[in-house]
PDB file of N, CA and C in Angstrom:
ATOM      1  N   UNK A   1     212.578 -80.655 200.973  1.00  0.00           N
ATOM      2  CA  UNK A   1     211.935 -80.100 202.138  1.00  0.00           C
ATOM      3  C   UNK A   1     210.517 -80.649 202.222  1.00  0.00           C
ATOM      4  N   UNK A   2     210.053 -81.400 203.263  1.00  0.00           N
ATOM      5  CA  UNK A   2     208.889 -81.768 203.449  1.00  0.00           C
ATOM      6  C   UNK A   2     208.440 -81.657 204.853  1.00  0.00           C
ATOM      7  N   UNK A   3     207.092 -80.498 204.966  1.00  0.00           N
ATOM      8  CA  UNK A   3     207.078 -80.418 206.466  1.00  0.00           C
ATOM      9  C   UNK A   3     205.673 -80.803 206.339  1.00  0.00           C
ATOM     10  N   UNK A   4     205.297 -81.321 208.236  1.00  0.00           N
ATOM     11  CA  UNK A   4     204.073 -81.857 208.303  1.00  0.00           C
ATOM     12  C   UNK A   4     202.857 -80.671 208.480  1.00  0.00           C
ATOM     13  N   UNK A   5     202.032 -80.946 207.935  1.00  0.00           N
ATOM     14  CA  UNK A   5     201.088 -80.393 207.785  1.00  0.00           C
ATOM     15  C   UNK A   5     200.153 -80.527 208.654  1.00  0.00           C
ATOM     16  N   UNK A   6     199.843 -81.880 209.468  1.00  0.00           N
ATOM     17  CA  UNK A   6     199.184 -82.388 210.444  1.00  0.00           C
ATOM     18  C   UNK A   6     198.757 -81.373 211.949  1.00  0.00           C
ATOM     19  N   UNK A   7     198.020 -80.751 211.618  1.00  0.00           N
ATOM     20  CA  UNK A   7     197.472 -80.219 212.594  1.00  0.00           C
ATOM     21  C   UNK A   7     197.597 -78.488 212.145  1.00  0.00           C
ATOM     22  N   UNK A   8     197.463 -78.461 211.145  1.00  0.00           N
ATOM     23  CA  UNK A   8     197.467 -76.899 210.180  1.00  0.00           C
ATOM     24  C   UNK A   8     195.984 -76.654 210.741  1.00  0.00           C
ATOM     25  N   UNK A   9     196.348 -75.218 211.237  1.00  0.00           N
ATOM     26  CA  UNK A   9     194.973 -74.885 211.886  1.00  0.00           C
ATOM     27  C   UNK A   9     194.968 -72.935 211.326  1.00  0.00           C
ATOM     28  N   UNK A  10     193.685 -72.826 211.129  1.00  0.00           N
ATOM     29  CA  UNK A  10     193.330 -71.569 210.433  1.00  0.00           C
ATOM     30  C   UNK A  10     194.064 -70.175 211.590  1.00  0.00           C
ATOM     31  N   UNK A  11     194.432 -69.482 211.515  1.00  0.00           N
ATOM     32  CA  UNK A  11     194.593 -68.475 212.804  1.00  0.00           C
ATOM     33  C   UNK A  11     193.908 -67.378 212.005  1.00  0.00           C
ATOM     34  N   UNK A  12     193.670 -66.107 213.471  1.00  0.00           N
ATOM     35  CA  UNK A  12     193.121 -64.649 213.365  1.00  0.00           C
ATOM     36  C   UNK A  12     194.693 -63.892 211.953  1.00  0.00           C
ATOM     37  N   UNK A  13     193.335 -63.738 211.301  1.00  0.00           N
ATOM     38  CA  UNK A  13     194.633 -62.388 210.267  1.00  0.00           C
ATOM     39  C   UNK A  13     195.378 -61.771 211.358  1.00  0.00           C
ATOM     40  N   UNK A  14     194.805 -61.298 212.312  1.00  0.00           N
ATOM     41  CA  UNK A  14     195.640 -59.988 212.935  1.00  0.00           C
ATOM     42  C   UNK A  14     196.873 -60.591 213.959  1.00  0.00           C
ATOM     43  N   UNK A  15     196.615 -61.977 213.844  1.00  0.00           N
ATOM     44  CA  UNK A  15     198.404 -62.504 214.375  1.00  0.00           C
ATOM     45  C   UNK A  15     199.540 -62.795 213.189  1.00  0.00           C
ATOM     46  N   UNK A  16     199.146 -62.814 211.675  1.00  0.00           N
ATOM     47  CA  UNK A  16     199.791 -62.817 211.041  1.00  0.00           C
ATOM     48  C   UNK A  16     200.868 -61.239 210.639  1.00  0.00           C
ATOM     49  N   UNK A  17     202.114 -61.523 210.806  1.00  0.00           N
ATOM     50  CA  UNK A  17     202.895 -60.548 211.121  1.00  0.00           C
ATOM     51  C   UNK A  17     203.668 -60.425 209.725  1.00  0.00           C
ATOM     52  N   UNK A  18     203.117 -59.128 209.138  1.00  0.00           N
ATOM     53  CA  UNK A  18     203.305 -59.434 207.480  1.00  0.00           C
ATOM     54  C   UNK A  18     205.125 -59.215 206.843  1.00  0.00           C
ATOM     55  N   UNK A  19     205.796 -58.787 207.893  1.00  0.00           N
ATOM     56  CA  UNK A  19     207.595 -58.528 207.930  1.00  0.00           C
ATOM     57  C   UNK A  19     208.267 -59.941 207.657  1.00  0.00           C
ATOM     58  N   UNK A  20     207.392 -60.969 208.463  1.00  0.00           N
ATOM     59  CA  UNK A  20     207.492 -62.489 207.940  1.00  0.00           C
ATOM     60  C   UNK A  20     206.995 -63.024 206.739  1.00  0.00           C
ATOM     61  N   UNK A  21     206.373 -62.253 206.200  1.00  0.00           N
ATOM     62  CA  UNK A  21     205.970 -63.633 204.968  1.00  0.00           C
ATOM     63  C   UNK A  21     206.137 -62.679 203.666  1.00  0.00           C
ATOM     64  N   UNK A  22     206.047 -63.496 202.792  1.00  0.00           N
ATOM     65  CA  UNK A  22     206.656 -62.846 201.288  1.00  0.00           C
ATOM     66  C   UNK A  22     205.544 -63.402 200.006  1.00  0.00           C
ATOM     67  N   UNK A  23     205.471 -62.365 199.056  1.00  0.00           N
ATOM     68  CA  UNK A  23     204.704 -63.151 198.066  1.00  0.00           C
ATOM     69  C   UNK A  23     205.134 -64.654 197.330  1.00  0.00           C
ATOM     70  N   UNK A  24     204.660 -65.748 197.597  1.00  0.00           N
ATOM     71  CA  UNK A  24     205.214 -66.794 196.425  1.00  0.00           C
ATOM     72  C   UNK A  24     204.335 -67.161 195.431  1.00  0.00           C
ATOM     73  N   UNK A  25     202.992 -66.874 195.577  1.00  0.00           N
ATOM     74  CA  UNK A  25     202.527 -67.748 193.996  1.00  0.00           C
ATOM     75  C   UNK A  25     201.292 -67.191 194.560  1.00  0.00           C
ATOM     76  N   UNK A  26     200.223 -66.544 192.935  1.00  0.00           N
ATOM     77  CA  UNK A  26     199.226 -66.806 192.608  1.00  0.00           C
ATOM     78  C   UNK A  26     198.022 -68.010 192.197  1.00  0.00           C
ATOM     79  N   UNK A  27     197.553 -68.215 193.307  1.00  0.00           N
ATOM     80  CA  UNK A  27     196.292 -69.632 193.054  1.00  0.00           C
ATOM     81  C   UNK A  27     195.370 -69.500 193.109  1.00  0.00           C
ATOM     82  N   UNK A  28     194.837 -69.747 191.976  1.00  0.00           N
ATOM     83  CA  UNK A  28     193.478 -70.463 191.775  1.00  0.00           C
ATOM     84  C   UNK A  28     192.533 -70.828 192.257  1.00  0.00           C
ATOM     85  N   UNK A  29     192.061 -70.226 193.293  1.00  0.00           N
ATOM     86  CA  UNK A  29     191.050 -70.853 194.187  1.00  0.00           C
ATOM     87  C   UNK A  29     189.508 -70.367 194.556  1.00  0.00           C
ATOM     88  N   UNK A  30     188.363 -71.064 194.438  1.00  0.00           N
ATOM     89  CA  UNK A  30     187.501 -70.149 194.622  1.00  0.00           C
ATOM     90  C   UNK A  30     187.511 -69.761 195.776  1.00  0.00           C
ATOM     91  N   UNK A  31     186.361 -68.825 196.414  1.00  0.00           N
ATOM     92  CA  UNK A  31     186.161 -67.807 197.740  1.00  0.00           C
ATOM     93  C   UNK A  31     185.063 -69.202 198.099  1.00  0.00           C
ATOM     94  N   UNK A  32     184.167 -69.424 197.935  1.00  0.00           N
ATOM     95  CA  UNK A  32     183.154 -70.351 198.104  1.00  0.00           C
ATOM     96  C   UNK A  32     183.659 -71.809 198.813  1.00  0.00           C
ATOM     97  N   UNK A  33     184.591 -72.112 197.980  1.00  0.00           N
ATOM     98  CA  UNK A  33     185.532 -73.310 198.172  1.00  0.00           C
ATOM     99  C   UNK A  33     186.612 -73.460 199.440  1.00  0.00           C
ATOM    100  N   UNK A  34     186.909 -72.060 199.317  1.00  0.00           N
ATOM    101  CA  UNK A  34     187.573 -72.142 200.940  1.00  0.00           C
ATOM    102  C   UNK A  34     186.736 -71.813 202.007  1.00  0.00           C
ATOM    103  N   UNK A  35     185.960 -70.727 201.798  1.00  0.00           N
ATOM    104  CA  UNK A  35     184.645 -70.498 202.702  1.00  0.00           C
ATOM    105  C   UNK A  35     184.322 -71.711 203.191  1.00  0.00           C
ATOM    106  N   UNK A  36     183.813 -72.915 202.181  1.00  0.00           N
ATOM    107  CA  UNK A  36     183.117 -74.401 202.600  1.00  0.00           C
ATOM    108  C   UNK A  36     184.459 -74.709 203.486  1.00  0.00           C
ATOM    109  N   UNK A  37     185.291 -74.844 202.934  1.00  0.00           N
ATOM    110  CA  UNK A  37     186.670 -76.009 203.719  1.00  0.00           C
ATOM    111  C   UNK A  37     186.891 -75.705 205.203  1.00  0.00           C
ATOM    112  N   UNK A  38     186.912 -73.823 205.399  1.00  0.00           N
ATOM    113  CA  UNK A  38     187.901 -73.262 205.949  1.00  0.00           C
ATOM    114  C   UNK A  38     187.316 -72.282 206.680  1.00  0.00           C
ATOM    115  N   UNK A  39     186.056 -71.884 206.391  1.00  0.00           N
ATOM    116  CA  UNK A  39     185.705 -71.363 207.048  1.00  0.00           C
ATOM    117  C   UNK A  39     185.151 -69.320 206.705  1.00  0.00           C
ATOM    118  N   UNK A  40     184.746 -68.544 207.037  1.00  0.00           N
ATOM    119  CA  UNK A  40     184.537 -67.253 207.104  1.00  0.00           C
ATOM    120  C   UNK A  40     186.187 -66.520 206.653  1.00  0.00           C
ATOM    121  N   UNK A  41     186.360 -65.851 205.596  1.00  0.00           N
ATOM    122  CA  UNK A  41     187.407 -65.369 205.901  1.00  0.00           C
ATOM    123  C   UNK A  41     188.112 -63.970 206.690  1.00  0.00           C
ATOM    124  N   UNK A  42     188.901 -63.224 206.809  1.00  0.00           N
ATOM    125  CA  UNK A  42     188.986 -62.775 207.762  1.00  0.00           C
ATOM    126  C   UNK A  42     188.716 -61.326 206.753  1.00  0.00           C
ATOM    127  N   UNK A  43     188.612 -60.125 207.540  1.00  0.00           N
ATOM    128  CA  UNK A  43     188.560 -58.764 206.033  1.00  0.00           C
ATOM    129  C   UNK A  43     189.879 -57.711 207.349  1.00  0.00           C
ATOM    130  N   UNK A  44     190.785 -57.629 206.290  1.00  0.00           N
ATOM    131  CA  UNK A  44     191.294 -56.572 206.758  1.00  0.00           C
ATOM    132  C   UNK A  44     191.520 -55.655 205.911  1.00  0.00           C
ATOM    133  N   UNK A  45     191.799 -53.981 206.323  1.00  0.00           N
ATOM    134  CA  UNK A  45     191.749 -52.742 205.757  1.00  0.00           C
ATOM    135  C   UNK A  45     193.301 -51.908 205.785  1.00  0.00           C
ATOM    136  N   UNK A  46     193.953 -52.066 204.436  1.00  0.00           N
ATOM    137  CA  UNK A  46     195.448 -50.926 204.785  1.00  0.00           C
ATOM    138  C   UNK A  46     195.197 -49.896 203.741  1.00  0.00           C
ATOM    139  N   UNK A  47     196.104 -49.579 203.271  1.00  0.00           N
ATOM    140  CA  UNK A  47     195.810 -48.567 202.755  1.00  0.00           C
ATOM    141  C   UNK A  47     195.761 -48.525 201.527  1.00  0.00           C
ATOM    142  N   UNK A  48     195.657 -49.684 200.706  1.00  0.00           N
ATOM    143  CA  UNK A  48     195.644 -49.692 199.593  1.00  0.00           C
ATOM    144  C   UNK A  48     193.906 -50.317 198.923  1.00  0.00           C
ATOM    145  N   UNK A  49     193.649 -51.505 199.936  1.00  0.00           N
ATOM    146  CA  UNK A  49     192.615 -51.932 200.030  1.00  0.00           C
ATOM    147  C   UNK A  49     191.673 -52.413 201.015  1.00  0.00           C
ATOM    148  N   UNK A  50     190.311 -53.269 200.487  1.00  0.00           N
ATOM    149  CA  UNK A  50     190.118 -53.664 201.828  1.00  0.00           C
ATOM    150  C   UNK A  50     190.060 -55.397 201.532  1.00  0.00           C
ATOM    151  N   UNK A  51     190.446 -56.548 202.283  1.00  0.00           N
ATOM    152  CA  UNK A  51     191.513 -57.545 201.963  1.00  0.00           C
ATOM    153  C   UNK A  51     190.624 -58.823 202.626  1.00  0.00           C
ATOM    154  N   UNK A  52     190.491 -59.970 201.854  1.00  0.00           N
ATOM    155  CA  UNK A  52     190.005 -61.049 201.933  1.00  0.00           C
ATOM    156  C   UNK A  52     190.986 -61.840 202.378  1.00  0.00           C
ATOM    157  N   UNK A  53     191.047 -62.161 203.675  1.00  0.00           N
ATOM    158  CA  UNK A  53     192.384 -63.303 204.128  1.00  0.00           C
ATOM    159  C   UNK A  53     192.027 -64.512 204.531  1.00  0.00           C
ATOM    160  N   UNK A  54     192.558 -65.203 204.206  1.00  0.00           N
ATOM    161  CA  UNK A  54     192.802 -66.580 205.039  1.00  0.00           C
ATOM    162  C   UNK A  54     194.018 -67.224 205.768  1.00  0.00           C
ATOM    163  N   UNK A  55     194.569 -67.022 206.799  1.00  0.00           N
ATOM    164  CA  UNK A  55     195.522 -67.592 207.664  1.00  0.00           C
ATOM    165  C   UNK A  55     195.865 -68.451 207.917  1.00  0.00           C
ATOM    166  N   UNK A  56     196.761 -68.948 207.621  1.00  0.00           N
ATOM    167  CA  UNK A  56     197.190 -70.590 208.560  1.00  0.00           C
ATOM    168  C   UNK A  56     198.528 -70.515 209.529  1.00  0.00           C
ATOM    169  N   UNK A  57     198.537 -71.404 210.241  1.00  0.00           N
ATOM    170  CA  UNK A  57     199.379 -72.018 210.365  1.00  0.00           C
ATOM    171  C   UNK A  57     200.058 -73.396 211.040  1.00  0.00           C
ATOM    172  N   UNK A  58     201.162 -73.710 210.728  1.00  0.00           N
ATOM    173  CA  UNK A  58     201.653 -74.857 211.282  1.00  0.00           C
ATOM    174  C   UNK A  58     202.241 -75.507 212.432  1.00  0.00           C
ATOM    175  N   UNK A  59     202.136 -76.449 213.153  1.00  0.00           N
ATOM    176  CA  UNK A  59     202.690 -76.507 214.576  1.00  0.00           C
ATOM    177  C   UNK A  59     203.643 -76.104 214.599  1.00  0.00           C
ATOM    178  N   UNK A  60     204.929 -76.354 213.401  1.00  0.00           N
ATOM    179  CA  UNK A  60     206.268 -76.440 213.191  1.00  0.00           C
ATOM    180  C   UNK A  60     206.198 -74.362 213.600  1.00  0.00           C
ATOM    181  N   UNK A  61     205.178 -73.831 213.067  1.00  0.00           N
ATOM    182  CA  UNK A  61     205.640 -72.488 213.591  1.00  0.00           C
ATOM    183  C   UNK A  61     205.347 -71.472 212.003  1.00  0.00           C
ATOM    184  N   UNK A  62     205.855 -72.227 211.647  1.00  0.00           N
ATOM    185  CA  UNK A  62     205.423 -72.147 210.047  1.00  0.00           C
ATOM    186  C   UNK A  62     203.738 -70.838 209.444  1.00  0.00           C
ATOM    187  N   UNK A  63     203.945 -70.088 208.123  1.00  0.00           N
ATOM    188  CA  UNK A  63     202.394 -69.815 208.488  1.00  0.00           C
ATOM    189  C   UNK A  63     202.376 -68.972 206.881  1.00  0.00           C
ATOM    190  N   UNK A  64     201.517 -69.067 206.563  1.00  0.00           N
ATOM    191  CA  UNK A  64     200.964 -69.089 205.219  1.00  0.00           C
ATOM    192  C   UNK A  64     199.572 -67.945 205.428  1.00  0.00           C
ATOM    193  N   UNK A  65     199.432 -67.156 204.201  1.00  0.00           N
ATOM    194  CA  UNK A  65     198.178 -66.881 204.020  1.00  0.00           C
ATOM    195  C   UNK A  65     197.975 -66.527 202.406  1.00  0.00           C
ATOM    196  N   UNK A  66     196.375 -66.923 202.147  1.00  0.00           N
ATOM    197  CA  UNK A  66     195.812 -66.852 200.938  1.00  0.00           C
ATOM    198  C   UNK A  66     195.011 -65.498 201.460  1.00  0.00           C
ATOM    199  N   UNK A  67     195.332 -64.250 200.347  1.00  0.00           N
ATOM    200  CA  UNK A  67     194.880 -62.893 200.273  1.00  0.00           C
ATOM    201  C   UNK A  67     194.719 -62.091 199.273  1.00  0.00           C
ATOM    202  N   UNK A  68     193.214 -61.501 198.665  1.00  0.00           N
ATOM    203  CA  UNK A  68     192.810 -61.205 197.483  1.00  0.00           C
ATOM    204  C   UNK A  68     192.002 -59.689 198.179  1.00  0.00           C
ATOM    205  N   UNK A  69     192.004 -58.680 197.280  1.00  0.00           N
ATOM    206  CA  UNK A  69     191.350 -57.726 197.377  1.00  0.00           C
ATOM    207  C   UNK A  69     189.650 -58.235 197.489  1.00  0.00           C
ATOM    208  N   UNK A  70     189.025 -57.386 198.368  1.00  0.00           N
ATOM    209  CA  UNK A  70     187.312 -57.850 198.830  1.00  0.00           C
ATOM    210  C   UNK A  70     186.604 -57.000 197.703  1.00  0.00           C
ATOM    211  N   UNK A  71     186.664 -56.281 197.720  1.00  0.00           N
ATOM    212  CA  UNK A  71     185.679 -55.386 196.493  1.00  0.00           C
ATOM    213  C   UNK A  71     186.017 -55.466 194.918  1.00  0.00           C
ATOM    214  N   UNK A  72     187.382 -55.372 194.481  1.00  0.00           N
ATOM    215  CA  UNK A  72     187.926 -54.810 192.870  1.00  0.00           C
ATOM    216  C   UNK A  72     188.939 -55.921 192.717  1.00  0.00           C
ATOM    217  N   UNK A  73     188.783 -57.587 192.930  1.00  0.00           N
ATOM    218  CA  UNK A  73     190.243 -58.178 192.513  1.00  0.00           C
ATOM    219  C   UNK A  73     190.701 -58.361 191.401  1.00  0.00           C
ATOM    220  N   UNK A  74     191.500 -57.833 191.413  1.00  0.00           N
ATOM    221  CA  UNK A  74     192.313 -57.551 189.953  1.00  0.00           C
ATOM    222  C   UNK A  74     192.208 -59.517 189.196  1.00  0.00           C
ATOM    223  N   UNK A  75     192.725 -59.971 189.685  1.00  0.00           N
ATOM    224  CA  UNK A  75     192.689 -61.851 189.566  1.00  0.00           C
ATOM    225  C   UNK A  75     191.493 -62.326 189.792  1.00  0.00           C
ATOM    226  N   UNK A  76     190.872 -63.565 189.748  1.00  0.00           N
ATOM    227  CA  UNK A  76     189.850 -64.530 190.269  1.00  0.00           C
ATOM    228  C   UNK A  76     190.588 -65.118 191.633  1.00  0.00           C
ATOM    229  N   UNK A  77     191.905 -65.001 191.815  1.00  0.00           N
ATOM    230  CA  UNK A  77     192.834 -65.919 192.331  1.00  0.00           C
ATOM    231  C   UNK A  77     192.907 -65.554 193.979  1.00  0.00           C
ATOM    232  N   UNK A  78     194.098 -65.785 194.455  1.00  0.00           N
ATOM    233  CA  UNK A  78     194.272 -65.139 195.974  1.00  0.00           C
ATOM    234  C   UNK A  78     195.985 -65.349 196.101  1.00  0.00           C
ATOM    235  N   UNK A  79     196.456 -64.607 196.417  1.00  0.00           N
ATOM    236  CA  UNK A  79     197.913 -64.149 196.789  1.00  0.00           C
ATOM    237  C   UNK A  79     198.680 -65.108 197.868  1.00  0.00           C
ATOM    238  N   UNK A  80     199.340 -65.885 197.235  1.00  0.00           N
ATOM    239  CA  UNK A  80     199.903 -67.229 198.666  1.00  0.00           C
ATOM    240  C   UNK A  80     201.211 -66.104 199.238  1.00  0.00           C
ATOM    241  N   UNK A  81     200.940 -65.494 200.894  1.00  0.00           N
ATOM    242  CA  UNK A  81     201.986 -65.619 200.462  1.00  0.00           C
ATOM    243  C   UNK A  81     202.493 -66.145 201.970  1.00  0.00           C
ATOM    244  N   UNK A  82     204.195 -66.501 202.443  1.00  0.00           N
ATOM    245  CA  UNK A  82     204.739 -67.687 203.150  1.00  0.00           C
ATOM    246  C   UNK A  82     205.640 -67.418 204.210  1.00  0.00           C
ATOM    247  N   UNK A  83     206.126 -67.564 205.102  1.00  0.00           N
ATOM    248  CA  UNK A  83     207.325 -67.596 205.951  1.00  0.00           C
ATOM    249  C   UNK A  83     208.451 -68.499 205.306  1.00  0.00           C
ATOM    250  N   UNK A  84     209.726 -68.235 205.445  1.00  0.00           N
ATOM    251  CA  UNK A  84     210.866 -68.555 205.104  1.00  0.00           C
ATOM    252  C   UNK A  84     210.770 -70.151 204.461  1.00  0.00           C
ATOM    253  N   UNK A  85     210.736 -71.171 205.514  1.00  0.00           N
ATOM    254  CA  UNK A  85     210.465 -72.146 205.470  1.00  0.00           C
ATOM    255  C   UNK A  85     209.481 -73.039 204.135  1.00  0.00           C
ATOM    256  N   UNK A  86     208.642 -72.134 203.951  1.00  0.00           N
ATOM    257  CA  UNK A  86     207.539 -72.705 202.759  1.00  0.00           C
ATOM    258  C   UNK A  86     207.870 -71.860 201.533  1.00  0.00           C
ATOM    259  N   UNK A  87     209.095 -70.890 201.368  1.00  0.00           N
ATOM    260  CA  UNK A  87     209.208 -69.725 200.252  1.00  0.00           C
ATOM    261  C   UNK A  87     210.154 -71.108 198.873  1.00  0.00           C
ATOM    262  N   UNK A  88     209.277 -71.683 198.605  1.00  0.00           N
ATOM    263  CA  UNK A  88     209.695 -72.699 197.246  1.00  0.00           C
ATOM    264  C   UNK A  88     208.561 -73.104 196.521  1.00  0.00           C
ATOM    265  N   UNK A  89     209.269 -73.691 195.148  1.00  0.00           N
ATOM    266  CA  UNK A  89     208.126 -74.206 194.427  1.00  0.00           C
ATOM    267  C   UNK A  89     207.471 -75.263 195.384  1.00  0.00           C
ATOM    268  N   UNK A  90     208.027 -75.990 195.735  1.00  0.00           N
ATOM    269  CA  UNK A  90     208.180 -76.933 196.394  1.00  0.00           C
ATOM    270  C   UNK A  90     206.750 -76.878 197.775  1.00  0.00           C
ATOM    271  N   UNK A  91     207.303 -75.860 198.242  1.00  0.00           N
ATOM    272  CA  UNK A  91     206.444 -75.019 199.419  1.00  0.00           C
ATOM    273  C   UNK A  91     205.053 -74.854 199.084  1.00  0.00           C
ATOM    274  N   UNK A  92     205.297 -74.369 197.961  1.00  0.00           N
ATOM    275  CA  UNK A  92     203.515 -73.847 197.350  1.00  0.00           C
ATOM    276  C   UNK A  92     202.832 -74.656 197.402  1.00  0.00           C
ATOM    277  N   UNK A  93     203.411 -75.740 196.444  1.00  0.00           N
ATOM    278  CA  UNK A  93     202.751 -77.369 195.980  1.00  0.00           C
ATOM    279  C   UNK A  93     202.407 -78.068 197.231  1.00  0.00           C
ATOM    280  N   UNK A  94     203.117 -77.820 198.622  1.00  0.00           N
ATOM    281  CA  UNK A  94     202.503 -78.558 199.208  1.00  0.00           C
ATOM    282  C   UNK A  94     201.164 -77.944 200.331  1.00  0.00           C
ATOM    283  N   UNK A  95     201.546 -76.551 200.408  1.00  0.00           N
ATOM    284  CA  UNK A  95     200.495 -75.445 200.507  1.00  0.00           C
ATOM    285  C   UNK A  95     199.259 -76.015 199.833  1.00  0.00           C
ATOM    286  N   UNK A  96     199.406 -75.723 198.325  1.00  0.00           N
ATOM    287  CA  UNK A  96     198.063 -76.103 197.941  1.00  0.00           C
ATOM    288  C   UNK A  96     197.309 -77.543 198.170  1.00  0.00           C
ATOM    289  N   UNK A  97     198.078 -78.501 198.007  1.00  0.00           N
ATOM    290  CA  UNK A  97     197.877 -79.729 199.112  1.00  0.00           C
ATOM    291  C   UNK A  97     197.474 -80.031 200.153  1.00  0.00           C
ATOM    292  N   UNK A  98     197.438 -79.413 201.123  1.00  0.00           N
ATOM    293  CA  UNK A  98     197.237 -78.931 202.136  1.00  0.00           C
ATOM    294  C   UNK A  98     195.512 -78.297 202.353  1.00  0.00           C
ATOM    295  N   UNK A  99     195.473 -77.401 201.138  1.00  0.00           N
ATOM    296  CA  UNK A  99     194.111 -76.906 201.532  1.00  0.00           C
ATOM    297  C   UNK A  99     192.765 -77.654 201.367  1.00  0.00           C
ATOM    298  N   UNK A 100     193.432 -79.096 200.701  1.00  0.00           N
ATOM    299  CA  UNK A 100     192.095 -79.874 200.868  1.00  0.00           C
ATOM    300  C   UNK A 100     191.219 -79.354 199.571  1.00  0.00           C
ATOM    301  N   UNK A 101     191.572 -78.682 198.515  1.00  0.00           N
ATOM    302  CA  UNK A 101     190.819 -77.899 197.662  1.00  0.00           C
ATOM    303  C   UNK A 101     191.073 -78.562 196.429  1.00  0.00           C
ATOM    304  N   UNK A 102     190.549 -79.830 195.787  1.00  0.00           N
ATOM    305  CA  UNK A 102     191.339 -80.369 194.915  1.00  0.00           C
ATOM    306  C   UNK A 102     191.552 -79.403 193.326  1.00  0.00           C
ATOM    307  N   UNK A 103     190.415 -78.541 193.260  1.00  0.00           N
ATOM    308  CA  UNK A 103     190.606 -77.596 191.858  1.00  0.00           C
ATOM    309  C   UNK A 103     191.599 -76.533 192.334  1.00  0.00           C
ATOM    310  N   UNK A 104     192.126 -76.137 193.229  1.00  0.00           N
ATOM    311  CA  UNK A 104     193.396 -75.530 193.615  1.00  0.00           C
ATOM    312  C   UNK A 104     194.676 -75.632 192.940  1.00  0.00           C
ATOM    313  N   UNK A 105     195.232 -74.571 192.295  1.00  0.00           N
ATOM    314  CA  UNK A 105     196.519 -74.707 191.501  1.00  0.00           C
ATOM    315  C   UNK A 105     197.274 -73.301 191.050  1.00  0.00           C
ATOM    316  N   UNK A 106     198.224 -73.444 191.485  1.00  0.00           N
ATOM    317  CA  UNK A 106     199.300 -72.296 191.522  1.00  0.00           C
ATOM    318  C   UNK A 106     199.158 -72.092 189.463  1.00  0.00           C
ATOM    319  N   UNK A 107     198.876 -70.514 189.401  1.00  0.00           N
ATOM    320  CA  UNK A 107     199.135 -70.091 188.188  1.00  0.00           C
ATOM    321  C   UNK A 107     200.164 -69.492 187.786  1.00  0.00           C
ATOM    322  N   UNK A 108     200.715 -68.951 188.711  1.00  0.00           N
ATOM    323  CA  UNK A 108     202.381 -68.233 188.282  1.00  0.00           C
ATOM    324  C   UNK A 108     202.907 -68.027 189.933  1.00  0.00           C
ATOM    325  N   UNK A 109     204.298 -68.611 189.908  1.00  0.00           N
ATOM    326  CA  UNK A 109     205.272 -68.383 191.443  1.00  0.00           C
ATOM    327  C   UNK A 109     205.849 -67.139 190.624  1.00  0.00           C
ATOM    328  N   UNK A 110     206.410 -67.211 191.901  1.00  0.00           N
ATOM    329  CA  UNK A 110     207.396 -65.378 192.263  1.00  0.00           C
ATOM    330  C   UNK A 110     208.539 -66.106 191.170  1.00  0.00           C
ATOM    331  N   UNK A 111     209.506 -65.060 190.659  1.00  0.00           N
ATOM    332  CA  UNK A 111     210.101 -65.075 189.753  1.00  0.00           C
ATOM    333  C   UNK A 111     211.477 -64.751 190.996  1.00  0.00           C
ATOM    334  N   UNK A 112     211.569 -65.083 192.168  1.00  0.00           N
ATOM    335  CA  UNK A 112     212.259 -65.456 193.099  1.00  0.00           C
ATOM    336  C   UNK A 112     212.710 -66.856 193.035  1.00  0.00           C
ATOM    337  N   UNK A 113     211.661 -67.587 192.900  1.00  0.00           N
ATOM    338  CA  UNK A 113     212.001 -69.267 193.308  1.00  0.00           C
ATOM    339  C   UNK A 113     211.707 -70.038 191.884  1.00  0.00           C
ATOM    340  N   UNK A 114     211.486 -69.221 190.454  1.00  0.00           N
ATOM    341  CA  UNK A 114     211.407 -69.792 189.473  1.00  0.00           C
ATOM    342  C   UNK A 114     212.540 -70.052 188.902  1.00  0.00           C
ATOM    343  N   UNK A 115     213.207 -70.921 188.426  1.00  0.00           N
ATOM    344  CA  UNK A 115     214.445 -70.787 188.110  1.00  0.00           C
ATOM    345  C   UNK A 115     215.397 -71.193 188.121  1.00  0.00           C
TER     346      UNK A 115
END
C-alpha cells in the first residue's frame, strides 16, 4: 500500500470525526518540532482531558492525527491515530515520513497490526 502524500494539508481538529480513526502507534515527536513544521496546534477538551492535536489530511480523503494530553502527558510522545486506509505498520512509517520531522519514530504500534 502506498498512497500519495502530495498535497497533505493540516485541517481544523473539529472536522476530524473520531468514529473514523483508530489508535495505531505511539511517536516520538517533539511539540516544538511540529509547532516549527506544522504549525499552532489545535487544543481540544472531552472528558477525560484537555488535548494537543494535530490534523491532517490527504487528497485521497485519507486523515491522520498526532494527539497528546496538554497539561499531564503520560508519554513525551503523541498518539498517531488513522482512518482505515493508513491502519498498518506500513501506514505509520509512511505517516511519519510524511511529517517532514526527521527525529520522528514510531515507539510501539497497536498490537492490532503487530504481528
Amino acid at each position: 500500500m502506498k498512497l500519495d502524500f502530495t498535497g497533505l494539508r493540516r485541517m481544523p481538529d473539529e472536522e476530524l470525526v473520531r468514529k473514523e480513526i483508530r489508535y495505531l502507534a505511539l511517536v516520538q515527536v517533539d511539540l516544538m518540532a511540529l509547532y516549527q513544521r506544522w504549525g499552532r496546534p489545535d487544543v481540544g477538551v472531552d472528558s477525560l482531558a484537555e488535548w494537543l492535536s494535530f490534523a491532517f489530511a490527504l487528497p485521497s480523503g485519507e486523515k491522520f492525527a498526532l494527539q497528546r494530553e496538554a497539561c499531564y502527558p503520560p508519554t513525551p510522545g503523541f498518539l498517531l491515530s488513522t482512518t482505515r486506509a493508513l491502519f498498518s505498520a506500513e501506514g505509520a512509517e509512511q505517516v511519519i515520513v510524511a511529517l517532514e520531522i526527521p527525529e520522528a519514530f514510531a515507539v510501539e504500534l497497536s498490537s492490532e497490526v503487530v504481528g
